[in-house]
Protein backbone atom coordinates (compact mmCIF):
# COMPACT_ATOMS: atom_id res chain seq x y z
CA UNK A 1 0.00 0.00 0.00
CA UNK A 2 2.72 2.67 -0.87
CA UNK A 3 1.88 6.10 -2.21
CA UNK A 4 4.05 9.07 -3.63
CA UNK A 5 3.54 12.32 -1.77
CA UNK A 6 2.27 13.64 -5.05
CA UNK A 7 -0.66 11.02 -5.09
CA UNK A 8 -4.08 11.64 -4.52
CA UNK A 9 -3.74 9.44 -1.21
CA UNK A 10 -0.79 11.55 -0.83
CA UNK A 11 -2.74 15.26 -1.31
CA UNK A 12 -3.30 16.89 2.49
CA UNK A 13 -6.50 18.20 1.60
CA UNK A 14 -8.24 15.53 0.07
CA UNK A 15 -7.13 13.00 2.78
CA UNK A 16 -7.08 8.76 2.57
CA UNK A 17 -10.82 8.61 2.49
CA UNK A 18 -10.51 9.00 -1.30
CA UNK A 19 -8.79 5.92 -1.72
CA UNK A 20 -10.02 4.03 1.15
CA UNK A 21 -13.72 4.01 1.90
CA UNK A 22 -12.60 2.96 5.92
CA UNK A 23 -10.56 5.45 8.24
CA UNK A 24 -7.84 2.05 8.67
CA UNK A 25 -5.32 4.31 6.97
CA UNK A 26 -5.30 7.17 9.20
CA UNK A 27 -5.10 4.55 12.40
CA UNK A 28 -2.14 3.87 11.32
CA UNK A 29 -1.82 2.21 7.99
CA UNK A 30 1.68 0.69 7.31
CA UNK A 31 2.43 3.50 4.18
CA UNK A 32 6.34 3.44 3.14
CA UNK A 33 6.85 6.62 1.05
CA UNK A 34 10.23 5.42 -0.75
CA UNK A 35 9.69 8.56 -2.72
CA UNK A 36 10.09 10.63 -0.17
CA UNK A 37 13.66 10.57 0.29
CA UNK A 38 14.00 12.53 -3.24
CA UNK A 39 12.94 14.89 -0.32
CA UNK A 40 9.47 16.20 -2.38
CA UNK A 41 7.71 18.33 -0.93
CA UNK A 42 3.55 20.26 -1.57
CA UNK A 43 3.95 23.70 -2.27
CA UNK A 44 1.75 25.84 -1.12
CA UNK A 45 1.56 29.50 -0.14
CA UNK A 46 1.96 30.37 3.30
CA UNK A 47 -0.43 31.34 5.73
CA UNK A 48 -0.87 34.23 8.17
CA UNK A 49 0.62 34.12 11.25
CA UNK A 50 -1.73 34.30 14.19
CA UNK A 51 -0.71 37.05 17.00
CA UNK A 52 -2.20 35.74 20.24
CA UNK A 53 -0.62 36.17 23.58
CA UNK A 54 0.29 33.53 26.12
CA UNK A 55 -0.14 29.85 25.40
CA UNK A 56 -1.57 31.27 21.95
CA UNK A 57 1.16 33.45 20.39
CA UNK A 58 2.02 32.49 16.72
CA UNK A 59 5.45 32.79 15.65
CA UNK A 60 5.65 36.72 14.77
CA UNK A 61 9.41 36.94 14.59
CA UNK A 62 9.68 34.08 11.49
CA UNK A 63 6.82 35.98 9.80
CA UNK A 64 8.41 39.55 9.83
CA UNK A 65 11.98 37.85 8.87
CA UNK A 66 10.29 36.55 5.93
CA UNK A 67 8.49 39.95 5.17
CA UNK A 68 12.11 41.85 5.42
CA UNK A 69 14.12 39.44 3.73
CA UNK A 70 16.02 38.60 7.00
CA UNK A 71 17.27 35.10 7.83
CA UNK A 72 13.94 33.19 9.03
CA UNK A 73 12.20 29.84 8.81
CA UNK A 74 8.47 31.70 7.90
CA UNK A 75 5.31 30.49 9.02
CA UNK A 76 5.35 27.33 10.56
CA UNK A 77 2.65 25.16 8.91
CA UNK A 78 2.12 26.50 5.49
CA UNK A 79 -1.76 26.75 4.60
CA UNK A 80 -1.99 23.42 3.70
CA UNK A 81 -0.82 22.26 7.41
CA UNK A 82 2.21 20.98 6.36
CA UNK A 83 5.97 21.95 7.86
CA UNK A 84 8.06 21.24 4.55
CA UNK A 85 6.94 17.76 3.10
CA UNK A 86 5.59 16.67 6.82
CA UNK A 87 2.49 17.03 8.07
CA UNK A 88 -1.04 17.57 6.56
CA UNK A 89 -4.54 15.95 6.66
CA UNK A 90 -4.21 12.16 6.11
CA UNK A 91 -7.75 11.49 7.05
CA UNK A 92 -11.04 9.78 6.31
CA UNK A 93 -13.96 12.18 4.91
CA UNK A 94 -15.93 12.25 8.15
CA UNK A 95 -12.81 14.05 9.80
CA UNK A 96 -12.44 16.65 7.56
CA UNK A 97 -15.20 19.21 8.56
CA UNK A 98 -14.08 18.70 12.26
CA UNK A 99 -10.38 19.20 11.61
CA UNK A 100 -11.67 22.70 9.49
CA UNK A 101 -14.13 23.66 12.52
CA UNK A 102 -11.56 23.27 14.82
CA UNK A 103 -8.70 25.06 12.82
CA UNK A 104 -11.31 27.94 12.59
CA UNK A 105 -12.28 28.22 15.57
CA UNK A 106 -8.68 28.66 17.12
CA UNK A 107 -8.29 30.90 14.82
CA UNK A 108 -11.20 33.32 15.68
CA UNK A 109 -10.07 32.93 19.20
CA UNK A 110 -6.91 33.58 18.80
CA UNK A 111 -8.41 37.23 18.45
CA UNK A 112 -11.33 36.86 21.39
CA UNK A 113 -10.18 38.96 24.21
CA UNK A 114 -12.74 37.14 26.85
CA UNK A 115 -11.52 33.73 25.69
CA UNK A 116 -7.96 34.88 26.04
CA UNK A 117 -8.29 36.59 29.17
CA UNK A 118 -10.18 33.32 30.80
CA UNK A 119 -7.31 31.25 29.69
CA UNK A 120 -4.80 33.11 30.65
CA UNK A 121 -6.48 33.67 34.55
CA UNK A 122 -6.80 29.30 34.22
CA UNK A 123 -3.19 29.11 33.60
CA UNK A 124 -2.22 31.28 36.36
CA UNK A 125 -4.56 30.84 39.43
CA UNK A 126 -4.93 26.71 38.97
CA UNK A 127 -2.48 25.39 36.59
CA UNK A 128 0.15 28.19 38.55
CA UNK A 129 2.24 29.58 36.00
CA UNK A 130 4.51 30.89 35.36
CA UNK A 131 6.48 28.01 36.32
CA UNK A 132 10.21 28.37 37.67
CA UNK A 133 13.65 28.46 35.88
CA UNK A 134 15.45 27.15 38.32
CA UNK A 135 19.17 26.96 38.83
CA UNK A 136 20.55 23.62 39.58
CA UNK A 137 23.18 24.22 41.13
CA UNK A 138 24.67 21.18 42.67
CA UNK A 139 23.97 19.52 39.21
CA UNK A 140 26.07 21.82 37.76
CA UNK A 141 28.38 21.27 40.04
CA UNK A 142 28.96 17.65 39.22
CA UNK A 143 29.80 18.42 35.93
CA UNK A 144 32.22 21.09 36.51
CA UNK A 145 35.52 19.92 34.87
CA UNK A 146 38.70 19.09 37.09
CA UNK A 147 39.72 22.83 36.17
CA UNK A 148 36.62 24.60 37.30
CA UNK A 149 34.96 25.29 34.12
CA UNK A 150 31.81 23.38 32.92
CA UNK A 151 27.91 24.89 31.81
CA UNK A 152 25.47 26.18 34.18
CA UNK A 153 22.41 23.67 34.59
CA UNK A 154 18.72 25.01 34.65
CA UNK A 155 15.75 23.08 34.81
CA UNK A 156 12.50 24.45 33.62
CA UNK A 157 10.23 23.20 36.23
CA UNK A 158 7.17 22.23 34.05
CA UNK A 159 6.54 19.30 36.82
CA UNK A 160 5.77 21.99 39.40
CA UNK A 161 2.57 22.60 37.39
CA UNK A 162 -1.17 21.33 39.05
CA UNK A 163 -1.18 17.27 37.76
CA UNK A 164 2.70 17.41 37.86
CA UNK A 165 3.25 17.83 34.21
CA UNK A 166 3.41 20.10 30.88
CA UNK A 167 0.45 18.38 29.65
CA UNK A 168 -2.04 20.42 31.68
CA UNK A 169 -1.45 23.75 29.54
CA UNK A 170 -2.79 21.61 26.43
CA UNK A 171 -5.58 20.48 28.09
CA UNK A 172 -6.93 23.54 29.99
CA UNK A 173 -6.66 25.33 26.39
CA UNK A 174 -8.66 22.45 24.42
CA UNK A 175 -11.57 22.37 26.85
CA UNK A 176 -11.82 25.93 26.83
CA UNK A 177 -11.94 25.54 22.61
CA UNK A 178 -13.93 22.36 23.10
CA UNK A 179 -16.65 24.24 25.35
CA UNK A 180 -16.87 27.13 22.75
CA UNK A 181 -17.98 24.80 19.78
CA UNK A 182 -20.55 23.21 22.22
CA UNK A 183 -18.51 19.67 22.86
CA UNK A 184 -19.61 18.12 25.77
CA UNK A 185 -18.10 14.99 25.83
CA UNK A 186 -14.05 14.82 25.11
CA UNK A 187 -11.47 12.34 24.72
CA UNK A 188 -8.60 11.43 25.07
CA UNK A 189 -5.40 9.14 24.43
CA UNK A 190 -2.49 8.93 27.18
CA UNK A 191 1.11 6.68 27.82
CA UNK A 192 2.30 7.77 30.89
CA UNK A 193 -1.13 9.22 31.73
CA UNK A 194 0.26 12.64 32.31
CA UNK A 195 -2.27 13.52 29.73
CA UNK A 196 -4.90 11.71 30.39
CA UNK A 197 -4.76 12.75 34.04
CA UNK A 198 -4.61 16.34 33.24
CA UNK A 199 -7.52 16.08 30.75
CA UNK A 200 -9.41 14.51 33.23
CA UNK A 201 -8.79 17.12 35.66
CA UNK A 202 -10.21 19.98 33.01
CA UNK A 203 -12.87 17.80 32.39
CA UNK A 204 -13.96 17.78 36.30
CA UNK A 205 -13.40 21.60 36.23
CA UNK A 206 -15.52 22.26 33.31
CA UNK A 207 -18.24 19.44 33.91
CA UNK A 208 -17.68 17.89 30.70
CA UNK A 209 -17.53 13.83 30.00
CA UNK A 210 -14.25 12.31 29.76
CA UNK A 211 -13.13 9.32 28.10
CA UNK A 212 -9.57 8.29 28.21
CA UNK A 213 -7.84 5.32 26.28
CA UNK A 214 -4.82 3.40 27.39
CA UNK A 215 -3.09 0.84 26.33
CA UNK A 216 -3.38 -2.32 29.23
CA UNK A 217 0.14 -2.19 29.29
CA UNK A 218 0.56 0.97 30.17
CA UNK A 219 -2.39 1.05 32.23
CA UNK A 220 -0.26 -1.69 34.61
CA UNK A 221 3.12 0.19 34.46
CA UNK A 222 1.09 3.60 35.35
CA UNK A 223 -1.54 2.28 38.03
CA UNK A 224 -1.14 5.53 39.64
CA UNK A 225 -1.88 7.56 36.79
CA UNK A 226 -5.09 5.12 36.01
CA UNK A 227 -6.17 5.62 39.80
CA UNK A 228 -5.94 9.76 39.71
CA UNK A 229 -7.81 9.12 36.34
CA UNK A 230 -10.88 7.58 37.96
CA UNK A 231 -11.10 8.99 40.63
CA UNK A 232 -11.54 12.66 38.55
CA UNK A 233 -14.38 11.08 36.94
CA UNK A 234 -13.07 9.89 33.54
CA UNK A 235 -13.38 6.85 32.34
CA UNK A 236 -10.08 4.84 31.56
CA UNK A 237 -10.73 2.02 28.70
CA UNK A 238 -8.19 0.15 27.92
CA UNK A 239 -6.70 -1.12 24.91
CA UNK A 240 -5.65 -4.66 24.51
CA UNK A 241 -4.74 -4.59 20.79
CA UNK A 242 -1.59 -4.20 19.34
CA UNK A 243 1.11 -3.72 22.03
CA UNK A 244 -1.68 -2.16 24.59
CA UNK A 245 0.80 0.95 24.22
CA UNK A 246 0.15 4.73 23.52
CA UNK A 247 0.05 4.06 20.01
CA UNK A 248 -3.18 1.33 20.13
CA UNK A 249 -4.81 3.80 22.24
CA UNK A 250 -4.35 6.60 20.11
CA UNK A 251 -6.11 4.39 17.35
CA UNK A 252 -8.70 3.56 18.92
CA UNK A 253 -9.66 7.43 20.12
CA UNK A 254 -9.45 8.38 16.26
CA UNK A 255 -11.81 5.27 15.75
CA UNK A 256 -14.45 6.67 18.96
CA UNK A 257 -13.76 10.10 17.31
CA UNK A 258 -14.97 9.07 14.22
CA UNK A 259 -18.01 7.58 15.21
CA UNK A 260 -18.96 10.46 17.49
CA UNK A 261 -17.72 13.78 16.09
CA UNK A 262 -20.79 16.00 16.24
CA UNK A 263 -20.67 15.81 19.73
CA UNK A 264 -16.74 15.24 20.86
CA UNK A 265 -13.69 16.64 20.82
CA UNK A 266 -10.57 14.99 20.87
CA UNK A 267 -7.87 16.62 23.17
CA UNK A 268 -4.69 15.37 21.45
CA UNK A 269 -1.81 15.56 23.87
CA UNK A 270 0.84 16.02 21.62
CA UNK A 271 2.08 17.57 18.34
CA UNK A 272 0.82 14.98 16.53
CA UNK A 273 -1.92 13.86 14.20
CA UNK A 274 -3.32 15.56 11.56
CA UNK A 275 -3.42 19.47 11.22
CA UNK A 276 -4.09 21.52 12.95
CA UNK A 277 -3.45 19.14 15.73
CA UNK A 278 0.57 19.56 15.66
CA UNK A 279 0.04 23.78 15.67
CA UNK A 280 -2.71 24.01 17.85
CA UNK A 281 -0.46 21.72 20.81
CA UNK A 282 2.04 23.62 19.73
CA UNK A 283 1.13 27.01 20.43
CA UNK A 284 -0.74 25.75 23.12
CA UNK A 285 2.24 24.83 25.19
CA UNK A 286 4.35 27.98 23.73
CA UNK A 287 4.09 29.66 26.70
CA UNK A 288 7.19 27.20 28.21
CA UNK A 289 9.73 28.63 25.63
CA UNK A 290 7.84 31.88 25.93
CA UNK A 291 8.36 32.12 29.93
CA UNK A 292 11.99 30.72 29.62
CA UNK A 293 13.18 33.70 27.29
CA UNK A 294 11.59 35.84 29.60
CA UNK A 295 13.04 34.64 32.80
CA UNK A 296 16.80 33.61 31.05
CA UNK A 297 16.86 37.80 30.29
CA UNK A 298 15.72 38.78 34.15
CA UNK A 299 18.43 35.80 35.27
CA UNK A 300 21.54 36.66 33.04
CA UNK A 301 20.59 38.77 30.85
CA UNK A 302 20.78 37.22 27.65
CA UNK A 303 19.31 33.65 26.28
CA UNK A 304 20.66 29.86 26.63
CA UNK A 305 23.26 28.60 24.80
CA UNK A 306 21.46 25.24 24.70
CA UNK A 307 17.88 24.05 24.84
CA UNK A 308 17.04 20.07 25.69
CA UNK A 309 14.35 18.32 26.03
CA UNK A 310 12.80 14.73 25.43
CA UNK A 311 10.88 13.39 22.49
CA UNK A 312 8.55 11.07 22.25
CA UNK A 313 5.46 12.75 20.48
CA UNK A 314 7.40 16.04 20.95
CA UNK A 315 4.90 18.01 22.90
CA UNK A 316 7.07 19.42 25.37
CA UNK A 317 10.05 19.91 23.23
CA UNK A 318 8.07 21.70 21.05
CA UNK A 319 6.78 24.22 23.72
CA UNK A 320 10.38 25.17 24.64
CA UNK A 321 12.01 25.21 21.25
CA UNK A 322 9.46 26.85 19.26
CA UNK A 323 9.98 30.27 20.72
CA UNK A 324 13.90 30.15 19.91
CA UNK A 325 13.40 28.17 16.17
CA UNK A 326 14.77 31.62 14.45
CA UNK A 327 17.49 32.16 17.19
CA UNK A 328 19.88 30.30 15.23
CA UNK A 329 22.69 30.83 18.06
CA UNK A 330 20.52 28.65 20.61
CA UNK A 331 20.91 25.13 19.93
CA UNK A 332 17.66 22.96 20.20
CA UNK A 333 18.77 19.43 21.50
CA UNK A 334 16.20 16.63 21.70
CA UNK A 335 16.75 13.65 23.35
CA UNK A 336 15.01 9.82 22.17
CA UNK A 337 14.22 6.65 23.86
CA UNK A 338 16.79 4.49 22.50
CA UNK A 339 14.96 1.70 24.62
CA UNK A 340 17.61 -2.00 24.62
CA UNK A 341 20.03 -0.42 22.36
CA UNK A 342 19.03 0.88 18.65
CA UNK A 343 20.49 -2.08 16.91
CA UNK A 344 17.91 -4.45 18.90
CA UNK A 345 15.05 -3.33 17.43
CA UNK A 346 13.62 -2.60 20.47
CA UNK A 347 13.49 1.17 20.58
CA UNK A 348 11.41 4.15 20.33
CA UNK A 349 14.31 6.32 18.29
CA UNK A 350 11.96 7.50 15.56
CA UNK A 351 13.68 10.32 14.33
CA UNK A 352 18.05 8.68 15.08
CA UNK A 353 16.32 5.04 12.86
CA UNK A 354 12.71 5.85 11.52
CA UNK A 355 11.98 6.64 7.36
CA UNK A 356 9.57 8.68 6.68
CA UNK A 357 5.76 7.34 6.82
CA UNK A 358 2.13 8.17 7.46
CA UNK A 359 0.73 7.45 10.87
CA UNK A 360 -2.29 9.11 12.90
CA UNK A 361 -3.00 11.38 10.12
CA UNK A 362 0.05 13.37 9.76
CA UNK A 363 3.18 12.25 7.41
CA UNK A 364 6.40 12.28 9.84
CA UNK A 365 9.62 9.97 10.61
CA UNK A 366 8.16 6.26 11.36
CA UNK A 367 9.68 3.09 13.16
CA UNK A 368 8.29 1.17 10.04
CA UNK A 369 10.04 -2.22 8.12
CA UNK A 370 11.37 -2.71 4.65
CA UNK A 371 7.35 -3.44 3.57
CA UNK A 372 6.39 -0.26 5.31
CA UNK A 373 4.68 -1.95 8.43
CA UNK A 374 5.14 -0.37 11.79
CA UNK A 375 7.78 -1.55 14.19
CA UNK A 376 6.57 -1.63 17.41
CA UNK A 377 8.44 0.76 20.03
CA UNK A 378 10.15 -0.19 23.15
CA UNK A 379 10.89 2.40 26.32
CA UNK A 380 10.95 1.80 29.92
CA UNK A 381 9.38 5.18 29.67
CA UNK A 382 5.34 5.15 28.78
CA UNK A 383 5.33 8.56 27.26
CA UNK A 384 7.90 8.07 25.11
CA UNK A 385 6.63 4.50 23.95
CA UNK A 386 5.55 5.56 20.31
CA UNK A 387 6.79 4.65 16.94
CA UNK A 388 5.87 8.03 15.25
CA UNK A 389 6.89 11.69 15.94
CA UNK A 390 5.58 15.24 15.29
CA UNK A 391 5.88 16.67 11.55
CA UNK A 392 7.50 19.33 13.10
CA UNK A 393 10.03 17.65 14.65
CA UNK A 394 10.44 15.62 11.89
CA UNK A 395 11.02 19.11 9.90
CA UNK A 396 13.52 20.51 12.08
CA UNK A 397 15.52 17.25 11.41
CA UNK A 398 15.68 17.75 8.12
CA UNK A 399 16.38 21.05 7.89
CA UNK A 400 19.53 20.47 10.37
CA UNK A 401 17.55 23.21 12.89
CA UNK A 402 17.33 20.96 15.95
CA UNK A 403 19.37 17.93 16.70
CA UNK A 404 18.31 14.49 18.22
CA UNK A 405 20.37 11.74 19.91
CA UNK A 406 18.69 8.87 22.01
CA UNK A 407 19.58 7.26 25.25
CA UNK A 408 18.81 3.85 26.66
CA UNK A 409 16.76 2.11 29.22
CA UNK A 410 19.55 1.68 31.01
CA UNK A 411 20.88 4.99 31.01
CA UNK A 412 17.87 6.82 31.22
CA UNK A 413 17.14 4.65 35.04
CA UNK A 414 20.90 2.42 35.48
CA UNK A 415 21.73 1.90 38.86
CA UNK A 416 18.84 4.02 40.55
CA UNK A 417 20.36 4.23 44.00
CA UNK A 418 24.17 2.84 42.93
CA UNK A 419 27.31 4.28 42.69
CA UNK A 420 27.73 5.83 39.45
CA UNK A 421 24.26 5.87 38.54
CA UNK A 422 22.71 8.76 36.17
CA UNK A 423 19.05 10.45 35.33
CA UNK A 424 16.44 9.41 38.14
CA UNK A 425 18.82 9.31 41.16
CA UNK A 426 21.52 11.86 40.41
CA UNK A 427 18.58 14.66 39.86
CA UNK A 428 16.94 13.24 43.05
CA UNK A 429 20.25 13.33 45.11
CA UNK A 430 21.70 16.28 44.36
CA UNK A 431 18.47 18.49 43.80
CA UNK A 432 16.23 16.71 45.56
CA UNK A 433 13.81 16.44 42.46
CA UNK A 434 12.42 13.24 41.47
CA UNK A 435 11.71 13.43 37.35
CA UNK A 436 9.81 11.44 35.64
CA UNK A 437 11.28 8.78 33.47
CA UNK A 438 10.40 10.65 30.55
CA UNK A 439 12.63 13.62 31.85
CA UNK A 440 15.16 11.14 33.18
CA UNK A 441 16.08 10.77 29.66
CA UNK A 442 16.94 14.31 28.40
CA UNK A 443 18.76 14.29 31.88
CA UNK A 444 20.76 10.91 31.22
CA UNK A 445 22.23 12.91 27.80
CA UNK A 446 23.67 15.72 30.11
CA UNK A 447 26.66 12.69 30.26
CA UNK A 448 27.77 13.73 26.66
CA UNK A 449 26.70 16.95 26.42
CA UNK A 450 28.12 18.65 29.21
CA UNK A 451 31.91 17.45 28.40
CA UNK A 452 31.67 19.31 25.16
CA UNK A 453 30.07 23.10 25.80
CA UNK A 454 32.42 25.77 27.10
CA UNK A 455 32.78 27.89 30.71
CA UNK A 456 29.69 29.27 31.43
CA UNK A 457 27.16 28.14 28.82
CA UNK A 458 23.45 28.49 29.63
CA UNK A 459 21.49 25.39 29.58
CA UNK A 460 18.00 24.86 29.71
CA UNK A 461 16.70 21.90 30.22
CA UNK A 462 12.68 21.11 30.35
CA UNK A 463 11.31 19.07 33.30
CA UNK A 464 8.46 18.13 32.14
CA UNK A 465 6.95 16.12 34.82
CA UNK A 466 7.86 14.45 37.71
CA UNK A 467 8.34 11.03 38.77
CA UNK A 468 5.68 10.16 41.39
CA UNK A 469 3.79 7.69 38.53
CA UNK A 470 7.03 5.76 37.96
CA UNK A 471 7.91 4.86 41.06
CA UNK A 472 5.86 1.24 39.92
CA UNK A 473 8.02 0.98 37.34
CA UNK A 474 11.38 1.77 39.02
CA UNK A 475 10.55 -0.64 41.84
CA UNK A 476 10.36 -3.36 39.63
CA UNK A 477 14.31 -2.68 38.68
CA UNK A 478 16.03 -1.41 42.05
CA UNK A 479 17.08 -2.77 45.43
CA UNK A 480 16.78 -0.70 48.43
């Protein structure tokens, strides 16, 4: 089942439906686009750029850049929803007037003072931003080289947000969107159940229904998560297809979606999917790179020198990296879930060993086989347990913008409580901050990175949740 780009299964507007009376493509069927690395692309004019403040501010700088002639990336998606040759609307027929309602609708509030000024009271009085850019400071201590030099360690503290994670700026911003086009009942798709927990919690503060899938697997390794789930009110169906990971849930919200989209919304939790999905995330959590630029100036009085952050979906990486895209002299460093090594073939290192594919609606990097059938992902970490990655991400790649290495299992939790050991017990012993495994794995990279930036240089690093859900997990490989 291949298709060029240039196809009609390949053309973002039309969508798969036109080839495929059933939505089985955009759940995810196995599409290897050995076109694609001719490195083809849609043209397309670009769209305006939308100026909202906040979670909701558009990227301004790129636009103006590309209106003076100055160095610039321009408007990040084009009109047709695609970043480059990524992206777009790889979708059944029912989708399509949903995806365009909800496109327009962010974009008319993106311009609605009332909406803008309820979301941004949401975000400060219960979510509790702005949150902190802290200064780790015996972190940077341990990697101070033998002659005192070495890079000064911050953490944006995204897990000091209510539910403990990034997620929550998503989902506060969705139900608010969700409520104006008169959804009532929303759902959702989590890994870790960061997500889900946090849309669960906007669902309880805006009375609407809540469905959450989850994969059984996950659902064991993230009992915690499941618990908090329930006990907001949502109900948590899990998914026993597939590897019963984030991936088989996502499937099977499309599929509810699908079958009930006059009357729910679908709170994507990550840059994802088809478009708008990756933009609207996107800008959604923009306020983390937004607040960091903001509090690096006030702190130091300049920007980093480095951004990093995990990648799984990209949703959190996205929210700190966006905002410095055109500031070519910060380097945007995203870390992958290189799982038992990434010559087992038991990984989660889309963008280091994927090839470009359709999954979920969007075209990005895939973990796919020489037929173009999905390789299932492997991580000790749930939210990073997905065999796809955002078009944007997948963009930035390609373009040589932002760079991505992986780290293992292993690193990412060895030796919790050894001698020696990195990620979950180094951040807990010497800042007293427990990260989520997730986290653990942009921290784990620190190891290489560190050795190679000068005396002084700024890094930011996004904590995007913390590790109270993985302490099930961790348990299962440590020895008190």
């Amino acid at each position: 089942m291949a298709a060029s780009a240039n196809s009609v299964i390949g053309n973002p507007i039309v969508g798969l439906a036109k080839s495929s009376p059933s939505s089985s493509a955009f759940l995810g069927a196995r599409i290897h686009l050995r076109g694609e690395r001719s490195g083809r692309s849609a043209s397309a004019s670009p769209s305006s750029a939308l100026a909202v403040s906040c979670a909701m501010s558009g990227n301004i700088a790129a636009v103006e850049a590309e209106k003076n002639g100055k160095p610039g990336l321009g408007p990040r998606p084009d009109s047709f929803g695609r970043f480059g040759r990524f992206g777009g609307k790889y979708v059944p027929e029912t989708l399509m007037y949903a995806l365009f309602e909800l496109e327009e609708a962010f974009r008319a509030l993106s311009k609605d003072e009332d909406f803008q000024k309820e979301l941004d009271g949401i975000l400060r009085d219960y979510v509790g931003r702005e949150s902190p850019l802290y200064f780790a400071e015996r972190l940077t201590e341990h990697y101070r080289r033998s002659n005192g030099e070495g890079p000064h360690i911050y953490l944006k503290r995204e897990d000091l947000n209510h539910t403990g994670a990034h997620k929550i700026n998503n989902a506060v911003a969705q139900a608010l969107l969700a409520k104006r086009l008169g959804k009532k009942r929303i759902i959702a798709e989590t890994g870790a159940g960061q997500h889900g927990v946090a849309t669960a919690t906007v669902c309880a503060r805006f009375g609407l229904e809540c469905i959450v899938y989850m994969g059984a697997q996950d659902m064991e390794r993230q009992a915690l998560n499941v618990f908090r789930m329930r006990l907001l009110g949502a109900e948590v169906r899990g998914v026993h297809s597939g590897t019963a990971t984030l991936k088989d849930a996502t499937s099977e919200a499309i599929r509810d979606w699908v079958t009930n989209v006059e009357t729910t919304h679908y709170i994507l939790g990550s840059v994802a999917g088809p478009h708008p999905y990756p933009m609207l995330v996107r800008e959604f959590h923009a306020v983390i790179g937004k607040e960091t630029r903001k509090q690096a100036l006030e702190k130091w009085g300049g920007k980093p020198d480095v951004l990093v952050a995990c990648v799984g979906g990209g949703s959190n990486a996205m929210g700190l990296f966006h905002e410095f895209v055109d500031d070519t002299d910060v380097r945007l460093v995203g870390v992958e879930a290189a799982g038992f090594g990434l010559d087992s073939g038991k990984h989660a290192a889309t963008l280091t060993k994927g090839e470009v594919g359709v999954l979920h609606g969007a075209m990005s990097y895939l973990l796919q086989d020489d037929d173009g059938q999905i390789i299932e992902p492997h991580s000790i970490s749930a939210g990073l347990d997905y065999p796809g990655v955002g078009p944007e991400h997948s963009y930035l790649k390609d373009i040589g913008r932002a760079e991505y290495f992986s780290v293992t299992d292993e690193q990412a939790l060895e030796g919790f409580f050894t001698v020696g050991s990195i990620a979950f017990k180094r951040l807990s012993r010497l800042e007293g901050i427990i990260p989520a495994l997730e986290t653990s794995h942009a921290l784990a990279y620190l190891e290489e990175l560190c050795p190679t930036l000068p005396d002084g240089a700024k890094v930011v690093l996004n904590c995007s949740g913390r590790g109270d859900k993985d302490v099930h997990t961790a348990i299962k490989h440590l020895q008190l």
